[in-house]
C-alpha atoms as a PDB file:
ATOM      1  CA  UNK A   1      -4.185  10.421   1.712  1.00  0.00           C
ATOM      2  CA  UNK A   2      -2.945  10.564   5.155  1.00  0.00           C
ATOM      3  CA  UNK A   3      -1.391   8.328   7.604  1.00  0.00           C
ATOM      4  CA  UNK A   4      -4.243   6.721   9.045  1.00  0.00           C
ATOM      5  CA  UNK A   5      -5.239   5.455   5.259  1.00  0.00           C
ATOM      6  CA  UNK A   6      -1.872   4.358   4.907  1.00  0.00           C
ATOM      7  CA  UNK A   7      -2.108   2.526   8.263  1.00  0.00           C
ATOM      8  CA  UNK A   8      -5.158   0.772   6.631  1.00  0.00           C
ATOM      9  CA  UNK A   9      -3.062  -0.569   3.670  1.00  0.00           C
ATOM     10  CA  UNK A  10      -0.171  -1.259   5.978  1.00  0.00           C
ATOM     11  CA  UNK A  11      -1.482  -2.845   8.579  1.00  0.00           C
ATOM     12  CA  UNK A  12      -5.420  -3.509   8.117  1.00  0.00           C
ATOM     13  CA  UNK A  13      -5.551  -5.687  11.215  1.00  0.00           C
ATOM     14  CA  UNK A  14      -4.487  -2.926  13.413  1.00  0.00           C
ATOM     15  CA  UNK A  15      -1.490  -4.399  15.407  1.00  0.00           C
ATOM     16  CA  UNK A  16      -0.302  -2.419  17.968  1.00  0.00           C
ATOM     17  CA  UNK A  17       3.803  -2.628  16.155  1.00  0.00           C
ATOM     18  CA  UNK A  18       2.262   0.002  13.597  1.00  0.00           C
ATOM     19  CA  UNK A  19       5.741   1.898  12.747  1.00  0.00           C
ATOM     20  CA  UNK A  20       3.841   5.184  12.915  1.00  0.00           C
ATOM     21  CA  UNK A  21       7.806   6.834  11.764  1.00  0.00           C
ATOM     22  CA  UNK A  22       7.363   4.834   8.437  1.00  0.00           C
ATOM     23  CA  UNK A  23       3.698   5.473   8.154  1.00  0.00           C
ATOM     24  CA  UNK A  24       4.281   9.150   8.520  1.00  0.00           C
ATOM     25  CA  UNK A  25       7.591   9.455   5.840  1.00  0.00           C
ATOM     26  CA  UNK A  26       5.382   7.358   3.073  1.00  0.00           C
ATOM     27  CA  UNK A  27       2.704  10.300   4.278  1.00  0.00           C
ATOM     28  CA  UNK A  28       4.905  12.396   3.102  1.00  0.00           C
ATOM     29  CA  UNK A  29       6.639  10.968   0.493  1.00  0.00           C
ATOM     30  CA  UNK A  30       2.707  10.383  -1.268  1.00  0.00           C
ATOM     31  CA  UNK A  31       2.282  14.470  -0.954  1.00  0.00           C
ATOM     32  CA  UNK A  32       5.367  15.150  -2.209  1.00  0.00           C
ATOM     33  CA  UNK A  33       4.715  12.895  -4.933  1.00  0.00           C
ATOM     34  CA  UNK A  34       7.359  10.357  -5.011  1.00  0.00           C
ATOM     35  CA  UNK A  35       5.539   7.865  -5.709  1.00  0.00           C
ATOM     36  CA  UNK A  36       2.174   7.209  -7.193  1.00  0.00           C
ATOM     37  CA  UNK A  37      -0.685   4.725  -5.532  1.00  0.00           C
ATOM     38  CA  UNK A  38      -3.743   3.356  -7.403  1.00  0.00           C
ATOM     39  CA  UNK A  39      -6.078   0.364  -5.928  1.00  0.00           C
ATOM     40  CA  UNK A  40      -8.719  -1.656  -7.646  1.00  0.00           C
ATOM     41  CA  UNK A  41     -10.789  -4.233  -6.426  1.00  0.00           C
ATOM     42  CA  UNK A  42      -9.888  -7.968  -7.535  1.00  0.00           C
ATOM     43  CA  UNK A  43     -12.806 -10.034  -5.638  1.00  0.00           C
ATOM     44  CA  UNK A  44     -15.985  -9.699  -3.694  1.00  0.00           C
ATOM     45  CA  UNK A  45     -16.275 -10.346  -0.172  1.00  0.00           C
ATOM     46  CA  UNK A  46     -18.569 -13.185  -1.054  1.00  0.00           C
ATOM     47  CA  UNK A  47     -15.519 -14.207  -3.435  1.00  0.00           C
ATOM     48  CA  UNK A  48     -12.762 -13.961  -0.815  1.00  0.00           C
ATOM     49  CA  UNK A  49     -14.843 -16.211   1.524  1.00  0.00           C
ATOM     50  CA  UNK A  50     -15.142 -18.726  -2.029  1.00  0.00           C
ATOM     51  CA  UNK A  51     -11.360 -18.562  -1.522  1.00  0.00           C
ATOM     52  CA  UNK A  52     -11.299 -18.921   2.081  1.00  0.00           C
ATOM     53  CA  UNK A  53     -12.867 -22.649   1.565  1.00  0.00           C
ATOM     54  CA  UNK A  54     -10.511 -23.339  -1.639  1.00  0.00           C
ATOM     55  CA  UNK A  55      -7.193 -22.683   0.530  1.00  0.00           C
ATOM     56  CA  UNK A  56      -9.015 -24.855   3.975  1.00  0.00           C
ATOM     57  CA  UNK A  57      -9.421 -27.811   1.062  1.00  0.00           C
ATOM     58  CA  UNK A  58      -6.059 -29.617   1.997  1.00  0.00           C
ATOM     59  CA  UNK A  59      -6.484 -31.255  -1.351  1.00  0.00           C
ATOM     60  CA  UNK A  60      -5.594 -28.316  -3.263  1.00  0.00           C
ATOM     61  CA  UNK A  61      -2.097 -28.150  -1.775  1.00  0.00           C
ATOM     62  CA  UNK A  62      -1.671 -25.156   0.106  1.00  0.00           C
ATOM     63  CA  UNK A  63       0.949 -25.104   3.295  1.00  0.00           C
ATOM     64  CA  UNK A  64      -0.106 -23.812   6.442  1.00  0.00           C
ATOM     65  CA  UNK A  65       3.561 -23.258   7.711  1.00  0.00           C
ATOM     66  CA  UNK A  66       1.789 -21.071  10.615  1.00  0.00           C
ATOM     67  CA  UNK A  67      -0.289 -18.827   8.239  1.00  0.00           C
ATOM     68  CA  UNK A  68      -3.640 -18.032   8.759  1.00  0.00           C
ATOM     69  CA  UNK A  69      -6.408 -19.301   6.351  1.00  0.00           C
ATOM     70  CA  UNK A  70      -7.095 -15.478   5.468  1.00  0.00           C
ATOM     71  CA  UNK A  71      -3.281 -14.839   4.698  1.00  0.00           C
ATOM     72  CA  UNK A  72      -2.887 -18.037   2.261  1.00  0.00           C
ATOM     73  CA  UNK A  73      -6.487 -16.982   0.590  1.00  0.00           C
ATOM     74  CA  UNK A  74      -4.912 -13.139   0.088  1.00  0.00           C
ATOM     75  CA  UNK A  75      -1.738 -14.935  -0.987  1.00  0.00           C
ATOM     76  CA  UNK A  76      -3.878 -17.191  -3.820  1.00  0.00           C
ATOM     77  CA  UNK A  77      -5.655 -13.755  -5.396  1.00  0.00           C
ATOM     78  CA  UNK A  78      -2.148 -11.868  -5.323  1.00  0.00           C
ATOM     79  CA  UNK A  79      -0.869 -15.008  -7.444  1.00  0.00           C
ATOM     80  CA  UNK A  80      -3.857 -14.674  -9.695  1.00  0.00           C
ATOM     81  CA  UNK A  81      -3.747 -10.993  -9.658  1.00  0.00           C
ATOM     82  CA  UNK A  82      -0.009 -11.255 -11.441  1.00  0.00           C
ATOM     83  CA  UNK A  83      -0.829 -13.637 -14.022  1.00  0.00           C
ATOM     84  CA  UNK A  84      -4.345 -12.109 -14.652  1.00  0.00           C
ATOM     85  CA  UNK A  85      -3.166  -8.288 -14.468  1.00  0.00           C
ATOM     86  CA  UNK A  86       0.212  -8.367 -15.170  1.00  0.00           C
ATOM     87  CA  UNK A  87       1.004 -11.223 -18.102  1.00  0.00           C
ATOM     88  CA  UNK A  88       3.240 -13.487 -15.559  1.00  0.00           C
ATOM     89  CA  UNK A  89       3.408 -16.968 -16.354  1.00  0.00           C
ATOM     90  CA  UNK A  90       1.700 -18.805 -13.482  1.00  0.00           C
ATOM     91  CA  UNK A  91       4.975 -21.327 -13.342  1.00  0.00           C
ATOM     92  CA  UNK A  92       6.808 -17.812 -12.889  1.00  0.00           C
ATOM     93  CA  UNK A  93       4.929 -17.061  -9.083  1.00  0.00           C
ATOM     94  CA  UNK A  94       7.122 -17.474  -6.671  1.00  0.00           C
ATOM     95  CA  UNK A  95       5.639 -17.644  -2.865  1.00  0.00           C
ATOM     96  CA  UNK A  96       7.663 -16.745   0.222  1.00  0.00           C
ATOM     97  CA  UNK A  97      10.719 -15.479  -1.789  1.00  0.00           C
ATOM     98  CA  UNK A  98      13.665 -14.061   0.264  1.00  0.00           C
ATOM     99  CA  UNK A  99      14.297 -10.448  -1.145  1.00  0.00           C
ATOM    100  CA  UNK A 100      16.650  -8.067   1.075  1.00  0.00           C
ATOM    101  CA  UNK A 101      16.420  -9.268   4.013  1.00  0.00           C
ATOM    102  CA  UNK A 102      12.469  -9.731   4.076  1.00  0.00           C
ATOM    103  CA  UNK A 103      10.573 -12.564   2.594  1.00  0.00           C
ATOM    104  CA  UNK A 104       8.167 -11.440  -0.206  1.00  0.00           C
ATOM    105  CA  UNK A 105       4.664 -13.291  -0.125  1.00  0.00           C
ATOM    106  CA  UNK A 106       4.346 -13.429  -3.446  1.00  0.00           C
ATOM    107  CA  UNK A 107       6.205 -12.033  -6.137  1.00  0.00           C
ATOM    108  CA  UNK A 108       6.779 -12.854 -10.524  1.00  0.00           C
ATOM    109  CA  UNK A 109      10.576 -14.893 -11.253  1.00  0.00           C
ATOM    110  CA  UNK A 110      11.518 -11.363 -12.828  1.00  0.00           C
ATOM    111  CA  UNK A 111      11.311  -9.490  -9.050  1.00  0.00           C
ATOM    112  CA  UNK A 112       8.907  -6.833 -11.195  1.00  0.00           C
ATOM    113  CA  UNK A 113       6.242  -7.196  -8.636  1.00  0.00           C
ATOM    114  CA  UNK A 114       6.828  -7.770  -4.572  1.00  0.00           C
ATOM    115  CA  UNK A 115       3.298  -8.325  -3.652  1.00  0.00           C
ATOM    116  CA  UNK A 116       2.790  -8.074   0.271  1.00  0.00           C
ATOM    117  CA  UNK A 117      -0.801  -9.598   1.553  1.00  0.00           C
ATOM    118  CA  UNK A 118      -2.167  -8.870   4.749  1.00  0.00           C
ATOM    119  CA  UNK A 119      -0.513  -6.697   7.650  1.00  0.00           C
ATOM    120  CA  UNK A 120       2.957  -5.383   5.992  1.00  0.00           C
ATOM    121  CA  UNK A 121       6.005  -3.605   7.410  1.00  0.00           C
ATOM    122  CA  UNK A 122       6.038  -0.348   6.165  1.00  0.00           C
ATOM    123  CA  UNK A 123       9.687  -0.438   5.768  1.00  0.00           C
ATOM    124  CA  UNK A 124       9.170  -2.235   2.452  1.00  0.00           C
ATOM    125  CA  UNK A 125       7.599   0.010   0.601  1.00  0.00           C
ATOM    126  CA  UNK A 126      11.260   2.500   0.257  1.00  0.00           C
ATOM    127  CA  UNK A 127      13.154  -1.250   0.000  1.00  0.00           C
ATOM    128  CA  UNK A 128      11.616  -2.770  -2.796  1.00  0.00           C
ATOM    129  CA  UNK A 129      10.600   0.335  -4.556  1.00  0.00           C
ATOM    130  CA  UNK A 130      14.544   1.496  -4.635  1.00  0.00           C
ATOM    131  CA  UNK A 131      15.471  -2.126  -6.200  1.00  0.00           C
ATOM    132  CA  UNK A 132      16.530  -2.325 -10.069  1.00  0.00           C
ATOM    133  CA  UNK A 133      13.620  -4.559 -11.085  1.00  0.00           C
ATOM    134  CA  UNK A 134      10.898  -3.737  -9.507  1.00  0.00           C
ATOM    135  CA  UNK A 135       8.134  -2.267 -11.444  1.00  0.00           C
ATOM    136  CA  UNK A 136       5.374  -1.742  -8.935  1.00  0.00           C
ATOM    137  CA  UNK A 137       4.925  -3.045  -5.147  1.00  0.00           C
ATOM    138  CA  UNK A 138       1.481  -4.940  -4.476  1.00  0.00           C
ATOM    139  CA  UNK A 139      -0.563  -4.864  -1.487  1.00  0.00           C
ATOM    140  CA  UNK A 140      -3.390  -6.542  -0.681  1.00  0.00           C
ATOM    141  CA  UNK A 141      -4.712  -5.692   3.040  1.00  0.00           C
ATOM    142  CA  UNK A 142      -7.239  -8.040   5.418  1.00  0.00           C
ATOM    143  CA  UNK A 143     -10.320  -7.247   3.874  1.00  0.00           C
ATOM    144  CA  UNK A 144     -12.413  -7.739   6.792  1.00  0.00           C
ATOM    145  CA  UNK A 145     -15.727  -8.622   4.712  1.00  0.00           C
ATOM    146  CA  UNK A 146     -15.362  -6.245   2.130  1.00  0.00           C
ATOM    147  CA  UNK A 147     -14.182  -6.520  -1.668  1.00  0.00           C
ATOM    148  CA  UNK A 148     -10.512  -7.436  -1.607  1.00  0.00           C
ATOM    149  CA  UNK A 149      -8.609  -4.395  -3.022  1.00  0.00           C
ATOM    150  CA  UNK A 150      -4.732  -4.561  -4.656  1.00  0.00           C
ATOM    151  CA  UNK A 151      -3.157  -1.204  -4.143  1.00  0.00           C
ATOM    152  CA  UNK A 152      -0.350  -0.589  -6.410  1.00  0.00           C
ATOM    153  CA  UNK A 153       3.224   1.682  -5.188  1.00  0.00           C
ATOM    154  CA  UNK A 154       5.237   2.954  -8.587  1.00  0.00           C
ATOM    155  CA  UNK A 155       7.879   5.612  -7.587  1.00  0.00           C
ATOM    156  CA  UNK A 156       8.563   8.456  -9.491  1.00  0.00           C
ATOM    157  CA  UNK A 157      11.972   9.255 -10.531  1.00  0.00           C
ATOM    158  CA  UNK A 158      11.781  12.012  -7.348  1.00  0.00           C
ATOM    159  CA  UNK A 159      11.900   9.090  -5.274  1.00  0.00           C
ATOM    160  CA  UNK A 160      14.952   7.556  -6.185  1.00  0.00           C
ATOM    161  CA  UNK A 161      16.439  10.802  -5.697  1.00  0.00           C
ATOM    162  CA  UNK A 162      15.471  11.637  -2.040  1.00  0.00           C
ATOM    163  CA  UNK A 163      15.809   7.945  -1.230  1.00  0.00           C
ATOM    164  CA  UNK A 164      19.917   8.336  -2.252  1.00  0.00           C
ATOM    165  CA  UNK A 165      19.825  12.066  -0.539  1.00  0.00           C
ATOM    166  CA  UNK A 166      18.398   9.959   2.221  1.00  0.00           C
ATOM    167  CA  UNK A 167      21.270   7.120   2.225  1.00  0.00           C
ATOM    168  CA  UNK A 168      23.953  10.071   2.131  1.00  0.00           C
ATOM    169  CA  UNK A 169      22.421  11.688   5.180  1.00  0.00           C
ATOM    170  CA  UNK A 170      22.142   8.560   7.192  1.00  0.00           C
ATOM    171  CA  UNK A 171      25.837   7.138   5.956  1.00  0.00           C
ATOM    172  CA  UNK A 172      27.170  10.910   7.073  1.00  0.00           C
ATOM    173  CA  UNK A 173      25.377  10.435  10.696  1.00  0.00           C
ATOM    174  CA  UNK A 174      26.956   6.825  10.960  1.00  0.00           C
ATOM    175  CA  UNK A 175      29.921   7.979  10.203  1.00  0.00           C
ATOM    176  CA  UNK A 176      30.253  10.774  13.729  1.00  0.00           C
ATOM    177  CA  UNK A 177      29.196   7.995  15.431  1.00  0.00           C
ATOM    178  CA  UNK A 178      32.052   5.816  14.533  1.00  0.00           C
ATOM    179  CA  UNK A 179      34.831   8.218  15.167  1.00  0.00           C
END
């Protein structure tokens, strides 16, 4: 894979605040095999647009809170791709969850799975893959009239060891700067 696929999961609507220094480390970090990346399909495109009219009904109790229609009907499969996928309780999904310093769109009460819909920061990819819990990271991008697609992150154990060679480096850099 290179960065421009990555750039697709990332940030499938193409904003121009693609971190292209994040984008190119996960590069690497896939060929160096750090981390392993799989992606299935979970709906149709005619499927997803089923789901864009279930999250516009304002009967079935979704929150706008500023989202877009496309983000809340990513946000619905992600929640049916845990319990359906993954064995989670659907009284366990948890929407909007604060996790280091980010809020999660949708992620199990156990923090196994941060599941990011739409355009994502590529920062959290290394931050929730380095937490205790979490099993796998979940993405599912803008589909943009295709199927929608998850795309599952699972490090390796070589990831948890650059990502503390990593931390040493950067805390040994700080530190010149402070003296």
């Amino acid at each position: 894979m290179t960065s421009d696929d990555f750039v697709k999961i990332f940030y499938s609507n193409y904003t121009p605040s693609i971190d292209w220094a994040n984008i190119d480390e996960i590069t690497w970090m896939y060929q160096e095999e750090l981390f392993t990346i799989s992606s299935k399909i979970i709906a149709s495109s005619d499927e997803f647009l089923k789901k864009l009219d279930f999250v516009l009904d304002s009967k079935n109790g979704l929150t706008r809170s500023g989202e877009s229609d496309a983000h809340l009907a990513l946000k619905s499969f992600a929640a049916d791709c845990l319990t359906s996928n993954y064995g989670v309780l659907k009284e366990e999904v948890k929407f909007e969850y604060p996790l280091i310093g980010f809020e999660v769109d949708v992620i199990d009460k156990n923090l196994f799975y941060p599941t990011e819909c739409g355009d994502t920061n590529a920062l959290k990819l290394e931050k929730y893959l380095v937490l205790p819990d979490t099993k796998k990271m979940l993405i599912l991008p803008y589909p943009h009239f295709g199927n929608v697609k998850v795309f599952e992150f699972q490090a390796n154990p070589k990831f948890f060891k650059y990502i503390k060679h990593k931390q040493t480096f950067l805390n040994q850099k700080n530190a010149k700067f402070r003296k």
